[in-house]
N, C-alpha and C. Protein backbone atom coordinates (compact mmCIF):
# COMPACT_ATOMS: atom_id res chain seq x y z
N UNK A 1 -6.35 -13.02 19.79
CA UNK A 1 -5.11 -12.62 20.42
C UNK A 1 -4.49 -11.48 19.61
N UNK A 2 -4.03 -10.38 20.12
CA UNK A 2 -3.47 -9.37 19.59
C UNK A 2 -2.13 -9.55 19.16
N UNK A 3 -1.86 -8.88 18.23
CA UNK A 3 -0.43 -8.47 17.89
C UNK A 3 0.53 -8.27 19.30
N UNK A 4 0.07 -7.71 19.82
CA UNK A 4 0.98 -6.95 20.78
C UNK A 4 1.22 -8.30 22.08
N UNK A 5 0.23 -9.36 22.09
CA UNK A 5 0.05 -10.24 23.12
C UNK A 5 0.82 -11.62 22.51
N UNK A 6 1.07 -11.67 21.31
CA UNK A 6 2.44 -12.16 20.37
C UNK A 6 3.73 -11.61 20.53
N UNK A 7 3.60 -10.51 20.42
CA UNK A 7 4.87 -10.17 20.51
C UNK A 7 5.58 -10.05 21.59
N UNK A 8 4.53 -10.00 23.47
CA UNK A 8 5.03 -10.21 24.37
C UNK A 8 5.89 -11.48 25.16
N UNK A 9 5.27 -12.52 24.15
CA UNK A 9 5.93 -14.07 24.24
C UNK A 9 6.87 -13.91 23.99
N UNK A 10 7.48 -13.63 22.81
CA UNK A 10 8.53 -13.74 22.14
C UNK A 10 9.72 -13.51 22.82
N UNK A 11 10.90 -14.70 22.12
CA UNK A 11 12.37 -14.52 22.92
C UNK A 11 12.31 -13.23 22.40
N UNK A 12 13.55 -12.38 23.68
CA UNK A 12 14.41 -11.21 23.27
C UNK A 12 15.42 -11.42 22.07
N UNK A 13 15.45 -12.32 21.56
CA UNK A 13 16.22 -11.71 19.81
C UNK A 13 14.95 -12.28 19.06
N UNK A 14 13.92 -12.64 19.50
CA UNK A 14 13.16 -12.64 18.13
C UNK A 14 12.43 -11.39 18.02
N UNK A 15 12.39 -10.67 19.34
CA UNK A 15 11.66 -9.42 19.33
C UNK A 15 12.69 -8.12 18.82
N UNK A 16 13.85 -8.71 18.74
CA UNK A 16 14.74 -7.61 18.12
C UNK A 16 14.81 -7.62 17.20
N UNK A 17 15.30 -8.86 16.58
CA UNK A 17 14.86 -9.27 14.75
C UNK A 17 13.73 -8.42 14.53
N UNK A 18 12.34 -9.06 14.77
CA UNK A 18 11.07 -8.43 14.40
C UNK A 18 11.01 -6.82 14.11
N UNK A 19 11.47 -6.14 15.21
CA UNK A 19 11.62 -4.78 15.39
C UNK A 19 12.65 -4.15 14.38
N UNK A 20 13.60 -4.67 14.11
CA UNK A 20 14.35 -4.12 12.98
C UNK A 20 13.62 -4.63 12.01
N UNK A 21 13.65 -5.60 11.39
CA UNK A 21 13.12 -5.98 10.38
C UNK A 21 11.68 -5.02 9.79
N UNK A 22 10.60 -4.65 11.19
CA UNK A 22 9.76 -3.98 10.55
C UNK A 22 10.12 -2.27 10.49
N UNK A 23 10.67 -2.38 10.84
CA UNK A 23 11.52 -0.42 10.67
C UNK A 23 11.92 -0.64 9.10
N UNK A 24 12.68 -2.04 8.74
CA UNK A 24 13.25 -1.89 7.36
C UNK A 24 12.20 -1.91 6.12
N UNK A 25 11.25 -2.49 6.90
CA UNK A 25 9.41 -2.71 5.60
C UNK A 25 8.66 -1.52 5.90
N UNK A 26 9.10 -0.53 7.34
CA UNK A 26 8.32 0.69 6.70
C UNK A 26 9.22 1.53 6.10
N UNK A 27 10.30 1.46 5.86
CA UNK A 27 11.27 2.15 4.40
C UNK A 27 11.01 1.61 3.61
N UNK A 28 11.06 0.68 2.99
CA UNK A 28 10.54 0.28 2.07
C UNK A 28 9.09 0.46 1.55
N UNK A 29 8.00 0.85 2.16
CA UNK A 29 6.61 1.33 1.72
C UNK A 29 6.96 2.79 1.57
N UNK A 30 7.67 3.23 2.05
CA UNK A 30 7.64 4.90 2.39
C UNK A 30 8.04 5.05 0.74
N UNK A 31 9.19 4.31 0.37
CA UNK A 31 10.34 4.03 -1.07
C UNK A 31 8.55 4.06 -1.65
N UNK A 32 8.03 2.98 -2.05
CA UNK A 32 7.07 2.49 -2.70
C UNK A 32 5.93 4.10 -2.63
N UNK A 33 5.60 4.26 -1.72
CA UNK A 33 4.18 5.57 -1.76
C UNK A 33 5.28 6.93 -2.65
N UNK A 34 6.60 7.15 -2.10
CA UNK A 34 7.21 8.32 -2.95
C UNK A 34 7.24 8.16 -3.96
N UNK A 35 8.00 6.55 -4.66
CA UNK A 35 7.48 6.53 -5.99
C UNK A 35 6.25 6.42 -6.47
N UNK A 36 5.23 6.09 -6.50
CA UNK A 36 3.93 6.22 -6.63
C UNK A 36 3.54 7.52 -6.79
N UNK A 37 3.81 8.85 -5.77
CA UNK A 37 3.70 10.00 -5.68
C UNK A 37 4.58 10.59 -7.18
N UNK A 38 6.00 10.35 -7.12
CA UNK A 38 6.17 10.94 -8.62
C UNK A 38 6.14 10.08 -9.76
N UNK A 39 5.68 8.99 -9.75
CA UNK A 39 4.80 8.40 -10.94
C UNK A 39 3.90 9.09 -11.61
N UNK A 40 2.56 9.29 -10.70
CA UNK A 40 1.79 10.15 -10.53
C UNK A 40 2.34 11.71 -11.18
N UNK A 41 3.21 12.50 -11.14
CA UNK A 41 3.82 13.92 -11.45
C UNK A 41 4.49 13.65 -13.18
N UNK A 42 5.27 12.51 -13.06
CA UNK A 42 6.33 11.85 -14.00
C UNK A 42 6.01 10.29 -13.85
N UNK A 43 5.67 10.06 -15.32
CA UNK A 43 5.15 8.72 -15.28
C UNK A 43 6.42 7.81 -15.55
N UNK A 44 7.34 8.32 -16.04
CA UNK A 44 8.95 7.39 -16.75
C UNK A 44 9.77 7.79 -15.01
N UNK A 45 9.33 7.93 -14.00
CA UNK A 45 10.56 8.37 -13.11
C UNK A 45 10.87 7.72 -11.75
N UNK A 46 9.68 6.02 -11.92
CA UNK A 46 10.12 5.03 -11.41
C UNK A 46 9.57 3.69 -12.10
N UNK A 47 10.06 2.82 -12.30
CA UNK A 47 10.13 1.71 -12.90
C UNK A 47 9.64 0.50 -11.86
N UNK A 48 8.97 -0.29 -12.28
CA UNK A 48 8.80 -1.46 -11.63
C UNK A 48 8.02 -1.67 -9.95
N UNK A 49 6.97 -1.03 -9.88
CA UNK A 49 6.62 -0.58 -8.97
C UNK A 49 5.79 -2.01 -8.10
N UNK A 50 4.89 -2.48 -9.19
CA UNK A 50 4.67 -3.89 -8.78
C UNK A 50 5.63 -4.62 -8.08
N UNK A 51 6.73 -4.81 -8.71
CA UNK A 51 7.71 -5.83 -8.52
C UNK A 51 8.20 -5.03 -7.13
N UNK A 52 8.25 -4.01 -6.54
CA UNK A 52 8.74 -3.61 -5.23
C UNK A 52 8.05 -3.88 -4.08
N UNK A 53 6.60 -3.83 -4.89
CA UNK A 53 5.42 -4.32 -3.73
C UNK A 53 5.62 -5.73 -3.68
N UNK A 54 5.97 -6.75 -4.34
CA UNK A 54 5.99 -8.30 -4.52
C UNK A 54 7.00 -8.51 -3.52
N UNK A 55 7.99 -8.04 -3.74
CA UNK A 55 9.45 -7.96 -2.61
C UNK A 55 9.14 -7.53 -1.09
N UNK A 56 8.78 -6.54 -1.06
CA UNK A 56 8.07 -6.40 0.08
C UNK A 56 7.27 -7.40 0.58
N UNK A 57 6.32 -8.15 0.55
CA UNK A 57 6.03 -8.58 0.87
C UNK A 57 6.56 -10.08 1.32
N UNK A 58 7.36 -9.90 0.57
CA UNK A 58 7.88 -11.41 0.28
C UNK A 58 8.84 -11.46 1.80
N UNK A 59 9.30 -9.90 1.51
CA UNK A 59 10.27 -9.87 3.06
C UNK A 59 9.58 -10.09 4.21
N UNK A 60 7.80 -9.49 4.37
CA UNK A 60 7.34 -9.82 5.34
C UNK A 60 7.65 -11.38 5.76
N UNK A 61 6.81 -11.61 4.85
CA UNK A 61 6.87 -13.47 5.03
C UNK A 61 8.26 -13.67 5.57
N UNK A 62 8.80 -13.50 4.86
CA UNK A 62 10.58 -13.99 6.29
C UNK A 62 10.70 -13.74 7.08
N UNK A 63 9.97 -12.17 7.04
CA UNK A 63 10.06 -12.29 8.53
C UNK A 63 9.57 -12.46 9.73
N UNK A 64 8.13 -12.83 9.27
CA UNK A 64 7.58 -13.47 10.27
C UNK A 64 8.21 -15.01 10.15
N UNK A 65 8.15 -15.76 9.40
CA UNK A 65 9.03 -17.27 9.22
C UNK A 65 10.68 -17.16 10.45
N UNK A 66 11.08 -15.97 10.00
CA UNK A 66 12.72 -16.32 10.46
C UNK A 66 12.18 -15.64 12.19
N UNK A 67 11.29 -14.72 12.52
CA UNK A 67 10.98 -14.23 13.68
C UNK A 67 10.94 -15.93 14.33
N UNK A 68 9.57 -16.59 14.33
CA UNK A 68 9.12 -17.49 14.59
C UNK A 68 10.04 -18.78 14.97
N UNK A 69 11.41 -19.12 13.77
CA UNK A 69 12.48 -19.91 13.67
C UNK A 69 13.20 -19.89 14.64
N UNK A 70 13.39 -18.24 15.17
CA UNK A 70 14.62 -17.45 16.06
C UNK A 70 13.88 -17.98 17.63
N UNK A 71 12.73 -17.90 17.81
CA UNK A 71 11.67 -17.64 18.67
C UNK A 71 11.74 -19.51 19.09
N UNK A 72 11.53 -19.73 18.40
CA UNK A 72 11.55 -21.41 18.28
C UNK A 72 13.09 -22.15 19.12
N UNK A 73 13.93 -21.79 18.15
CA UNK A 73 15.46 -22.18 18.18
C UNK A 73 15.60 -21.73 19.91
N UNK A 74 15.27 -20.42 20.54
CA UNK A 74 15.87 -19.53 21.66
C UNK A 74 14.89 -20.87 22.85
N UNK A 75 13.76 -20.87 22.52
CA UNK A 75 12.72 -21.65 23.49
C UNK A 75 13.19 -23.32 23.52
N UNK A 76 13.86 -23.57 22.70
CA UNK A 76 14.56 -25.47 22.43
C UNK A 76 15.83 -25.49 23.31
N UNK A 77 16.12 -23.60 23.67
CA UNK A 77 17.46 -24.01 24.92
C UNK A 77 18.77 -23.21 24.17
N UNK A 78 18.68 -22.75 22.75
CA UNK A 78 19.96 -23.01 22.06
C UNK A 78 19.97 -21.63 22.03
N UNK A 79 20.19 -20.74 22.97
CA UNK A 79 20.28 -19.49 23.01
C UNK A 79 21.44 -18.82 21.93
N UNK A 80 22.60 -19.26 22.21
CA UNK A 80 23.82 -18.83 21.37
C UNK A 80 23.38 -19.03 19.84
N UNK A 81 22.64 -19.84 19.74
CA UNK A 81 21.85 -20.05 17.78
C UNK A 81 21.13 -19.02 17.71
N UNK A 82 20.45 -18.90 18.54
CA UNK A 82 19.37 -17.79 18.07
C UNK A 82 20.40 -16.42 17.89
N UNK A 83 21.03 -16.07 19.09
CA UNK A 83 21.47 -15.02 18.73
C UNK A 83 22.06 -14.93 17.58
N UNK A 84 23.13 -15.81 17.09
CA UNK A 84 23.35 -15.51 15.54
C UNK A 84 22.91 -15.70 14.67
N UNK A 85 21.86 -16.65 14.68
CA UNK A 85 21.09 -16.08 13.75
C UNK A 85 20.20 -14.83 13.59
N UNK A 86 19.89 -14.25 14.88
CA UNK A 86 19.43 -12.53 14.60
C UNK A 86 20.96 -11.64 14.16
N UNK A 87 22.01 -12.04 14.07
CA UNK A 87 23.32 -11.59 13.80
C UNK A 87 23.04 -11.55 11.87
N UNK A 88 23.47 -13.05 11.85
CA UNK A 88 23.80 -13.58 10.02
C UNK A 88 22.72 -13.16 9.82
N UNK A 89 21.50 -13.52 9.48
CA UNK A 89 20.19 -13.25 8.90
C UNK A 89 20.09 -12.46 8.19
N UNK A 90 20.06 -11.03 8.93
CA UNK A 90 19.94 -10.03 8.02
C UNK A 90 21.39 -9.29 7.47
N UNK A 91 22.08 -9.47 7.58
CA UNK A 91 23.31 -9.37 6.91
C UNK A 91 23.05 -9.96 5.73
N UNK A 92 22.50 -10.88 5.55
CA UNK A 92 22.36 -12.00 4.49
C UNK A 92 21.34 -11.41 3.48
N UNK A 93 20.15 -11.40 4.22
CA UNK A 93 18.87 -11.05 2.96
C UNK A 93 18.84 -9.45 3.14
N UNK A 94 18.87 -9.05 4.47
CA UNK A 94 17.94 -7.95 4.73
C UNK A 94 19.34 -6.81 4.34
């Protein structure tokens, strides 16, 4: 099953969550390859580069977890939950 045949299931706020959420993890790689790039030029002119990739990822995992939660919660009936939680959520972590 494809990505794309997942993501057609999905309630409308888990597919909005998802969609922001992954706009915010490709800034965050873009952050990660520029520093890398002047690492590479200047080795003292980003710090902690591991630890950005660890985070990143870590955000994936939520967000497929909190996608899935939202997706879950909207399909049990409790529409008004889901939506705030695509509201609070990322206010919160993201």
């Amino acid at each position: 099953m494809s990505i794309l045949t997942h993501l057609s299931v999905l309630s409308t706020p888990a597919i909005i969550y998802f969609v922001i959420a992954i706009l915010l993890i490709l800034i965050d790689f873009i952050n990660i390859v520029t520093c890398i790039r002047k690492t590479n030029s200047n080795p003292s002119s980003c710090n902690n580069i591991e630890e950005q990739v660890l985070v990143t990822f870590g955000i994936i995992i939520v967000t497929c977890v909190w996608t899935w939660l939202i997706d879950l919660v909207y399909r049990r009936g409790y529409h008004k939950t889901a939506w705030v939680m695509l509201v609070m959520f990322p206010s919160i972590i993201l």
